[in-house]
PDB file of N, CA and C in Angstrom:
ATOM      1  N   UNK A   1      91.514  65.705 116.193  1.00  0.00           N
ATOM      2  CA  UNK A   1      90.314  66.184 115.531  1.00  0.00           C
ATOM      3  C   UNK A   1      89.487  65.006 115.037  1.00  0.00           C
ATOM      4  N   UNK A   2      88.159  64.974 115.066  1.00  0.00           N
ATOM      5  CA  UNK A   2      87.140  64.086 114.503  1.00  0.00           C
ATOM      6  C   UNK A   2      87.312  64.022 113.139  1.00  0.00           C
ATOM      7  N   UNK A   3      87.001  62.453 112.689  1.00  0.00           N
ATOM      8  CA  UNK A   3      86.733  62.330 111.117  1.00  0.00           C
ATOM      9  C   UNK A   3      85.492  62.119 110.782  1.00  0.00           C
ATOM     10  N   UNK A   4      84.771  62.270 109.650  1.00  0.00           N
ATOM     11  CA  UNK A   4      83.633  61.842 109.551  1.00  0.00           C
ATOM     12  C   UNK A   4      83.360  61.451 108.263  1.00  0.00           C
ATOM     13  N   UNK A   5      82.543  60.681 108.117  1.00  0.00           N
ATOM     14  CA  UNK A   5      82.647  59.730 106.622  1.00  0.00           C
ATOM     15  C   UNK A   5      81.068  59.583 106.792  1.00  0.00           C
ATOM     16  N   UNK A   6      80.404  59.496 105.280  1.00  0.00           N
ATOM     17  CA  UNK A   6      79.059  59.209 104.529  1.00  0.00           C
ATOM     18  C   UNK A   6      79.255  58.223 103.702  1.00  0.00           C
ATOM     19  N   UNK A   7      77.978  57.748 103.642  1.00  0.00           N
ATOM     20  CA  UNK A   7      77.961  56.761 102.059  1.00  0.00           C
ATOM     21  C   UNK A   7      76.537  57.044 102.117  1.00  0.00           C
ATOM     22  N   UNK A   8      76.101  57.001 100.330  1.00  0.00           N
ATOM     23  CA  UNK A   8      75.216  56.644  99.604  1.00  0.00           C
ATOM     24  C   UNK A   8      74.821  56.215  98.322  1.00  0.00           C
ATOM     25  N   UNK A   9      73.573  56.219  98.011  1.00  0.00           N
ATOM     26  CA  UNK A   9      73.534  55.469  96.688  1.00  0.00           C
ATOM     27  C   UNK A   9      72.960  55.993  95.943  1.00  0.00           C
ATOM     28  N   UNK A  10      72.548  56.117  94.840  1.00  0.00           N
ATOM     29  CA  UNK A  10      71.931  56.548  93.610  1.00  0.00           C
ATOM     30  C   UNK A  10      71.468  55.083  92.802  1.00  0.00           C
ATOM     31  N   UNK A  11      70.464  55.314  92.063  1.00  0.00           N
ATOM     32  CA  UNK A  11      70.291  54.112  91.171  1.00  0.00           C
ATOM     33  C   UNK A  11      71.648  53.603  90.745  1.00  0.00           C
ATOM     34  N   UNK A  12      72.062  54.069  90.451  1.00  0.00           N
ATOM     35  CA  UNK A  12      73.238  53.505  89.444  1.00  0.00           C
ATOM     36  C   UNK A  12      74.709  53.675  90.252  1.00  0.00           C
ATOM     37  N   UNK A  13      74.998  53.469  91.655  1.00  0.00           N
ATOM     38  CA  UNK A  13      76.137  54.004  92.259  1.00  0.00           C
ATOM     39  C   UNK A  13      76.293  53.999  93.539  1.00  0.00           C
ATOM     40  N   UNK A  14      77.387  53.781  93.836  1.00  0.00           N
ATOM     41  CA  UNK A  14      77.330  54.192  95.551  1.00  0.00           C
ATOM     42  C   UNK A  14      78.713  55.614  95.424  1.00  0.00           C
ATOM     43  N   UNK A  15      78.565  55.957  96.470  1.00  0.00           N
ATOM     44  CA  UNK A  15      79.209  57.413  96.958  1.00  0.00           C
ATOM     45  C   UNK A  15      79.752  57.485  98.127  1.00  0.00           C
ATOM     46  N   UNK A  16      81.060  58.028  98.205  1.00  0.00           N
ATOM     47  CA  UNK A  16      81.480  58.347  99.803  1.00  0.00           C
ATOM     48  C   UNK A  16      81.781  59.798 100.007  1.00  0.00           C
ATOM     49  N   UNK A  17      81.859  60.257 101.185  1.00  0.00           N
ATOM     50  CA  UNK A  17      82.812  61.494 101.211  1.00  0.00           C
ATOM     51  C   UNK A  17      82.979  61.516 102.663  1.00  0.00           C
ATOM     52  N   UNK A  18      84.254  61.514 103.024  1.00  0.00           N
ATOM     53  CA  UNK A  18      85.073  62.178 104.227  1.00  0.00           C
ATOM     54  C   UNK A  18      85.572  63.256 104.341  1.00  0.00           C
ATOM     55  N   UNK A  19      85.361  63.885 105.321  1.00  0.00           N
ATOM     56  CA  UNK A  19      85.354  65.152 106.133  1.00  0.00           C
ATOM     57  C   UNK A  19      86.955  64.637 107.522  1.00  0.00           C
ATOM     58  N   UNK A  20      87.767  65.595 106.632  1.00  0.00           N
ATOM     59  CA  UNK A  20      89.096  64.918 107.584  1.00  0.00           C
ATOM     60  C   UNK A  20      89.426  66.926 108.088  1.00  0.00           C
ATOM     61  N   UNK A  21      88.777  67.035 109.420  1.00  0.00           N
ATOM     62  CA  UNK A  21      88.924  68.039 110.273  1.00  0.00           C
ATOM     63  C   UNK A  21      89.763  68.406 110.427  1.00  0.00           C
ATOM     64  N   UNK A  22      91.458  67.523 110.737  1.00  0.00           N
ATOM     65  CA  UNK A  22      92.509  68.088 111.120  1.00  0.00           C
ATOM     66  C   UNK A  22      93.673  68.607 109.587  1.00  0.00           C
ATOM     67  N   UNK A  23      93.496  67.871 108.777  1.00  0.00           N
ATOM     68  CA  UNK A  23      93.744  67.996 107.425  1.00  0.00           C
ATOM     69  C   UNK A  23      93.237  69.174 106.850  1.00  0.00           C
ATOM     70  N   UNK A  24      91.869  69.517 107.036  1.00  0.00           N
ATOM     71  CA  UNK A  24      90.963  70.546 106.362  1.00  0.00           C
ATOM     72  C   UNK A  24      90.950  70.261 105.432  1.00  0.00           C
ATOM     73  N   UNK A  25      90.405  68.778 104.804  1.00  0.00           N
ATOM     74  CA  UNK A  25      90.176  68.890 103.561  1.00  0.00           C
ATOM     75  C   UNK A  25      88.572  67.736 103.173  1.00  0.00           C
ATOM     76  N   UNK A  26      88.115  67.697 102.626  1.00  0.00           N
ATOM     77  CA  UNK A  26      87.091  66.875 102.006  1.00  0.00           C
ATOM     78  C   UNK A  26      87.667  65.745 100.698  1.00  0.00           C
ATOM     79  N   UNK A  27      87.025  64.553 100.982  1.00  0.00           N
ATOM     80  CA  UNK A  27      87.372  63.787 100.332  1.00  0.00           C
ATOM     81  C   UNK A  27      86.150  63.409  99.443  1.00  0.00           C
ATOM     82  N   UNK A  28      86.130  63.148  98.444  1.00  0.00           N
ATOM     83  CA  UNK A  28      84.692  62.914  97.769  1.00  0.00           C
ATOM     84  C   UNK A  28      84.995  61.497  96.540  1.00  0.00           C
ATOM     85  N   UNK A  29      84.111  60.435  97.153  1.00  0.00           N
ATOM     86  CA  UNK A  29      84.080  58.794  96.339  1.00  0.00           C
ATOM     87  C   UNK A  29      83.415  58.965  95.194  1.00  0.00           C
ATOM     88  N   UNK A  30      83.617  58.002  94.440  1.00  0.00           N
ATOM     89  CA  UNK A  30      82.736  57.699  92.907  1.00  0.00           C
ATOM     90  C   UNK A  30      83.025  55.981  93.143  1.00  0.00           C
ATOM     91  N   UNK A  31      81.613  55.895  93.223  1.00  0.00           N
ATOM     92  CA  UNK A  31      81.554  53.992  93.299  1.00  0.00           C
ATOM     93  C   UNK A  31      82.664  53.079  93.818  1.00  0.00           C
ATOM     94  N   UNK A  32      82.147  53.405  95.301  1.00  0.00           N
ATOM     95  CA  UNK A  32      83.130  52.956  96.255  1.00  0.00           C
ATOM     96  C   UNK A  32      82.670  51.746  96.088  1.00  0.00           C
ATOM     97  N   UNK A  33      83.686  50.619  96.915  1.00  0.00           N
ATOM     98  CA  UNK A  33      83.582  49.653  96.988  1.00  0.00           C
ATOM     99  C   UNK A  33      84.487  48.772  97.429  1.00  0.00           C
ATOM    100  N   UNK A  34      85.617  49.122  97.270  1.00  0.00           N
ATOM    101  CA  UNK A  34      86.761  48.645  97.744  1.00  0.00           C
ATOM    102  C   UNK A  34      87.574  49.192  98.982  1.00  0.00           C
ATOM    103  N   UNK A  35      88.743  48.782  99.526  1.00  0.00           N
ATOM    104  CA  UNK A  35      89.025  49.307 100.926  1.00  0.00           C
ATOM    105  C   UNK A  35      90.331  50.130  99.928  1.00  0.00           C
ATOM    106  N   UNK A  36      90.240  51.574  99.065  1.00  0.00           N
ATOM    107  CA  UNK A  36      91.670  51.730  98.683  1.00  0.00           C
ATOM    108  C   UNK A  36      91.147  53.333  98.732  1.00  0.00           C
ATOM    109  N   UNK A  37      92.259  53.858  98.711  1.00  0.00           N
ATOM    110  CA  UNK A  37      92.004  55.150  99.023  1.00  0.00           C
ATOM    111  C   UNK A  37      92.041  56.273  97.549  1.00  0.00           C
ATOM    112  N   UNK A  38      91.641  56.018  96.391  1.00  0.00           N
ATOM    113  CA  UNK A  38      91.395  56.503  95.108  1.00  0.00           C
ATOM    114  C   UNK A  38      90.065  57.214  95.007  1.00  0.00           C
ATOM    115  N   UNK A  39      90.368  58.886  95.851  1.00  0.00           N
ATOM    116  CA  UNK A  39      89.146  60.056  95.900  1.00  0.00           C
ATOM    117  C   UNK A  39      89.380  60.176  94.838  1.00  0.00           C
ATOM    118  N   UNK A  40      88.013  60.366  94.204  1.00  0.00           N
ATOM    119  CA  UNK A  40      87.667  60.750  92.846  1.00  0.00           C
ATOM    120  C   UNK A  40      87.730  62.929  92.899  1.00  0.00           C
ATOM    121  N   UNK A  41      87.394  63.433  94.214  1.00  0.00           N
ATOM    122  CA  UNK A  41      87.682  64.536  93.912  1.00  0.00           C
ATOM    123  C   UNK A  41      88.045  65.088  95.500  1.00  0.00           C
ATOM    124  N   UNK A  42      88.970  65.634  95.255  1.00  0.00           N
ATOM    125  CA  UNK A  42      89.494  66.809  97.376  1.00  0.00           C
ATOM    126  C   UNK A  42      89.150  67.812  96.993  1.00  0.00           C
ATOM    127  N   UNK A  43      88.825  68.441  98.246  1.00  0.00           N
ATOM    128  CA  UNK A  43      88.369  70.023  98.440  1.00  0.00           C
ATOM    129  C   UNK A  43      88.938  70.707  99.330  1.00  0.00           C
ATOM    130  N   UNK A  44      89.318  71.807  99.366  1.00  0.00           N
ATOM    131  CA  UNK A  44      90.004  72.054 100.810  1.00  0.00           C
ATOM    132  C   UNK A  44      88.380  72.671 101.408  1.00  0.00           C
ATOM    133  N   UNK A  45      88.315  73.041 102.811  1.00  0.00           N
ATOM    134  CA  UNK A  45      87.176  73.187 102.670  1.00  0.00           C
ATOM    135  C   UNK A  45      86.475  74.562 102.873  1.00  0.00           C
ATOM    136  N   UNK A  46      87.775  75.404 102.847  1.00  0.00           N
ATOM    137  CA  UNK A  46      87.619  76.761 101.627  1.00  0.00           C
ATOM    138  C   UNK A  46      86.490  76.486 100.536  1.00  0.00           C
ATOM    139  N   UNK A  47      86.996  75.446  99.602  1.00  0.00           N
ATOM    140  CA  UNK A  47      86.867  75.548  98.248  1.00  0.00           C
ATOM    141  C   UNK A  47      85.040  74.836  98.644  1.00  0.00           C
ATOM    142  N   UNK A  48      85.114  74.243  99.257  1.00  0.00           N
ATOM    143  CA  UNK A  48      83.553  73.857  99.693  1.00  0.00           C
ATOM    144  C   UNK A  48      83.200  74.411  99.717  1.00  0.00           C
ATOM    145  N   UNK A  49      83.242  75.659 100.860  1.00  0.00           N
ATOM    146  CA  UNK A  49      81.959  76.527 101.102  1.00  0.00           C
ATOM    147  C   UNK A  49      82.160  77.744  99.620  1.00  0.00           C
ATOM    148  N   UNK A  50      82.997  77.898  99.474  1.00  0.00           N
ATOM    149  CA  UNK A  50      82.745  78.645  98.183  1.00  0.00           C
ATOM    150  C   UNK A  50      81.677  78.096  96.802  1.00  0.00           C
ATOM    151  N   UNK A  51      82.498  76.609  96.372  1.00  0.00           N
ATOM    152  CA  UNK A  51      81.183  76.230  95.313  1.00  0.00           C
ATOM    153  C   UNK A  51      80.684  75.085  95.499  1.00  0.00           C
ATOM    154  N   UNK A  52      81.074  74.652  96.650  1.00  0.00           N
ATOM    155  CA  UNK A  52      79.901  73.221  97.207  1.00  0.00           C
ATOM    156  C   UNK A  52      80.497  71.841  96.492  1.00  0.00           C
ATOM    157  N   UNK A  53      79.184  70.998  96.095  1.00  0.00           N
ATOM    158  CA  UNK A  53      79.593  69.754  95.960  1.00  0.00           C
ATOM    159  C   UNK A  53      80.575  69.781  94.226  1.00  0.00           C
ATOM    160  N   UNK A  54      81.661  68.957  94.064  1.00  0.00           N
ATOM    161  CA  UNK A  54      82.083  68.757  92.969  1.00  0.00           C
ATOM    162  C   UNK A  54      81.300  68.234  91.930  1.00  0.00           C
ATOM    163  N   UNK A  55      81.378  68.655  91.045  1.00  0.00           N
ATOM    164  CA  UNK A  55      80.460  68.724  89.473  1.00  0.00           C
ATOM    165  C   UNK A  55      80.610  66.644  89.182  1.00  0.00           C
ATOM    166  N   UNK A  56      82.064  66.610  89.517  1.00  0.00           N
ATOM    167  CA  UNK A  56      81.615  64.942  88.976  1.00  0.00           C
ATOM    168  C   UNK A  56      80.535  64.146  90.499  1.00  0.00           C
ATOM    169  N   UNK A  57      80.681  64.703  91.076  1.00  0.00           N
ATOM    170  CA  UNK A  57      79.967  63.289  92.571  1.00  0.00           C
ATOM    171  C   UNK A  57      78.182  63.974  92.486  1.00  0.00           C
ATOM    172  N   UNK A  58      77.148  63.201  92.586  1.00  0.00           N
ATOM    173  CA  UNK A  58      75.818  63.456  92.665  1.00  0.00           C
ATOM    174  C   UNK A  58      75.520  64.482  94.383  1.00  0.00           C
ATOM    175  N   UNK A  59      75.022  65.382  93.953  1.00  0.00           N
ATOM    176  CA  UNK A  59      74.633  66.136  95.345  1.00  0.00           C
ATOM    177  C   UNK A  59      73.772  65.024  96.353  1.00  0.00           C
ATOM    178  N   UNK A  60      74.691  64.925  97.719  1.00  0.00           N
ATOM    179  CA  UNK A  60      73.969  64.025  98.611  1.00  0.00           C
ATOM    180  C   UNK A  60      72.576  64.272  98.995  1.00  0.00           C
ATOM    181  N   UNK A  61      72.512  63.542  99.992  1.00  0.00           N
ATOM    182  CA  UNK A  61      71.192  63.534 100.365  1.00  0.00           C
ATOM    183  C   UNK A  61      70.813  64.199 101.323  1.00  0.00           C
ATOM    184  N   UNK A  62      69.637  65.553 101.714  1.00  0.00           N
ATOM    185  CA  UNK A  62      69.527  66.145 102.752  1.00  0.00           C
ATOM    186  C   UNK A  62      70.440  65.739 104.011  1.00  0.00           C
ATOM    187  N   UNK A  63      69.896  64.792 104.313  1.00  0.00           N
ATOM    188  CA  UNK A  63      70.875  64.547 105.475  1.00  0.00           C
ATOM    189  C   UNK A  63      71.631  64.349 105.675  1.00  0.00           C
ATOM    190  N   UNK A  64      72.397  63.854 104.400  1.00  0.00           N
ATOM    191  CA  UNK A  64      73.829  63.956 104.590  1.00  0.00           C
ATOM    192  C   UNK A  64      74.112  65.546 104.591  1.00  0.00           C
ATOM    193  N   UNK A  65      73.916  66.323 103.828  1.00  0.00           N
ATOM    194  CA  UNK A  65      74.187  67.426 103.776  1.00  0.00           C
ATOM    195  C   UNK A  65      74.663  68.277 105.285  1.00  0.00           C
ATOM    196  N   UNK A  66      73.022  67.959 105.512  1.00  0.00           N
ATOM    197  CA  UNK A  66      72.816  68.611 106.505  1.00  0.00           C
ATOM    198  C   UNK A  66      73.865  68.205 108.113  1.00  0.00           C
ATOM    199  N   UNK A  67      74.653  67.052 108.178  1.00  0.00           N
ATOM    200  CA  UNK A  67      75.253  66.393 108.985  1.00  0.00           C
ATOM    201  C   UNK A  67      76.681  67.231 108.599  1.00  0.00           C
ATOM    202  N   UNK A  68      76.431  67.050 107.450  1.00  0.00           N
ATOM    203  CA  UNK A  68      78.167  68.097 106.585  1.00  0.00           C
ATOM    204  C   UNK A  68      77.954  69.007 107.232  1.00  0.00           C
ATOM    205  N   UNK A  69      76.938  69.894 107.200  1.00  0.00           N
ATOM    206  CA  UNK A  69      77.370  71.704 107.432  1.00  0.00           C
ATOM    207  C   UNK A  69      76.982  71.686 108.920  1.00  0.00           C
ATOM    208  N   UNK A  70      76.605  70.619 109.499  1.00  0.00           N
ATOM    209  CA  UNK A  70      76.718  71.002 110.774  1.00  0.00           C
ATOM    210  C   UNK A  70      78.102  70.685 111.717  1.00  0.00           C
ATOM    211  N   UNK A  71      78.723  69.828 110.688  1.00  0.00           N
ATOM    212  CA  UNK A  71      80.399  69.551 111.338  1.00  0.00           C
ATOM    213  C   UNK A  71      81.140  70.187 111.454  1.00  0.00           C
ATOM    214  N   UNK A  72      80.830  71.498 109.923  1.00  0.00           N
ATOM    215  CA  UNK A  72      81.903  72.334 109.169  1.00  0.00           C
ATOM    216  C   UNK A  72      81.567  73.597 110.675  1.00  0.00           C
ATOM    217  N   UNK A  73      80.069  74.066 111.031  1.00  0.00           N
ATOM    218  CA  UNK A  73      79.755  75.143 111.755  1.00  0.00           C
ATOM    219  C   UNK A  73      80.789  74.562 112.816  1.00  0.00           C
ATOM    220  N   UNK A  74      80.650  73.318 113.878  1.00  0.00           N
ATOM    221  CA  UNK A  74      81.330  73.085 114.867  1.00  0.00           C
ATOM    222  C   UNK A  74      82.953  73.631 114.546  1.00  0.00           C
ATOM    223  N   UNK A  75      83.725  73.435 113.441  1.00  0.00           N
ATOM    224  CA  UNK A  75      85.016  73.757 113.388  1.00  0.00           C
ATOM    225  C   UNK A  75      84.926  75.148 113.434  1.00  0.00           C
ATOM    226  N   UNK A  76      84.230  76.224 112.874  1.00  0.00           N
ATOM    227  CA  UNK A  76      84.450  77.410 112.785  1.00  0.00           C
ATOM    228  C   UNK A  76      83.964  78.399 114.277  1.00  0.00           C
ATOM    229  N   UNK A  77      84.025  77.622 115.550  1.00  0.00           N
ATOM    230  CA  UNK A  77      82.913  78.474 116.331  1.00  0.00           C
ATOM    231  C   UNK A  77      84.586  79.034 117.429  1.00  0.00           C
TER     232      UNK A  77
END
């Protein structure tokens, strides 16, 4: 199964989140920066489409978004 990984930034921050397909789960960064694997929040991705982005990480950016729910449609077809 495909992985897929984002980054972005905010004034004050950078952000990651991976999308691990075979796992089914979402991984979500808080001021990445280093090569270590300390997700600030997992989702299964149940719990995604139910209430979306986690309350601590900043809602991405359209396009990231939009790259998300078009990965999530490919798994469900």
């Amino acid at each position: 199964m495909k992985q897929y990984a984002w980054i972005w930034h905010t004034d004050d921050a950078v952000y990651g989140l991976r999308l691990d397909l075979a796992d089914g789960r979402l991984e979500w960064y808080d001021t990445i920066g280093c090569d270590c694997d300390d997700n600030t929040a997992e989702q299964t991705l149940a719990q995604y489409q139910q209430t979306g982005v986690p309350n601590v990480i900043p809602i991405p950016p359209s396009d990231i978004l939009t790259e998300l729910n078009q990965a999530l449609k490919t798994t469900h077809r």
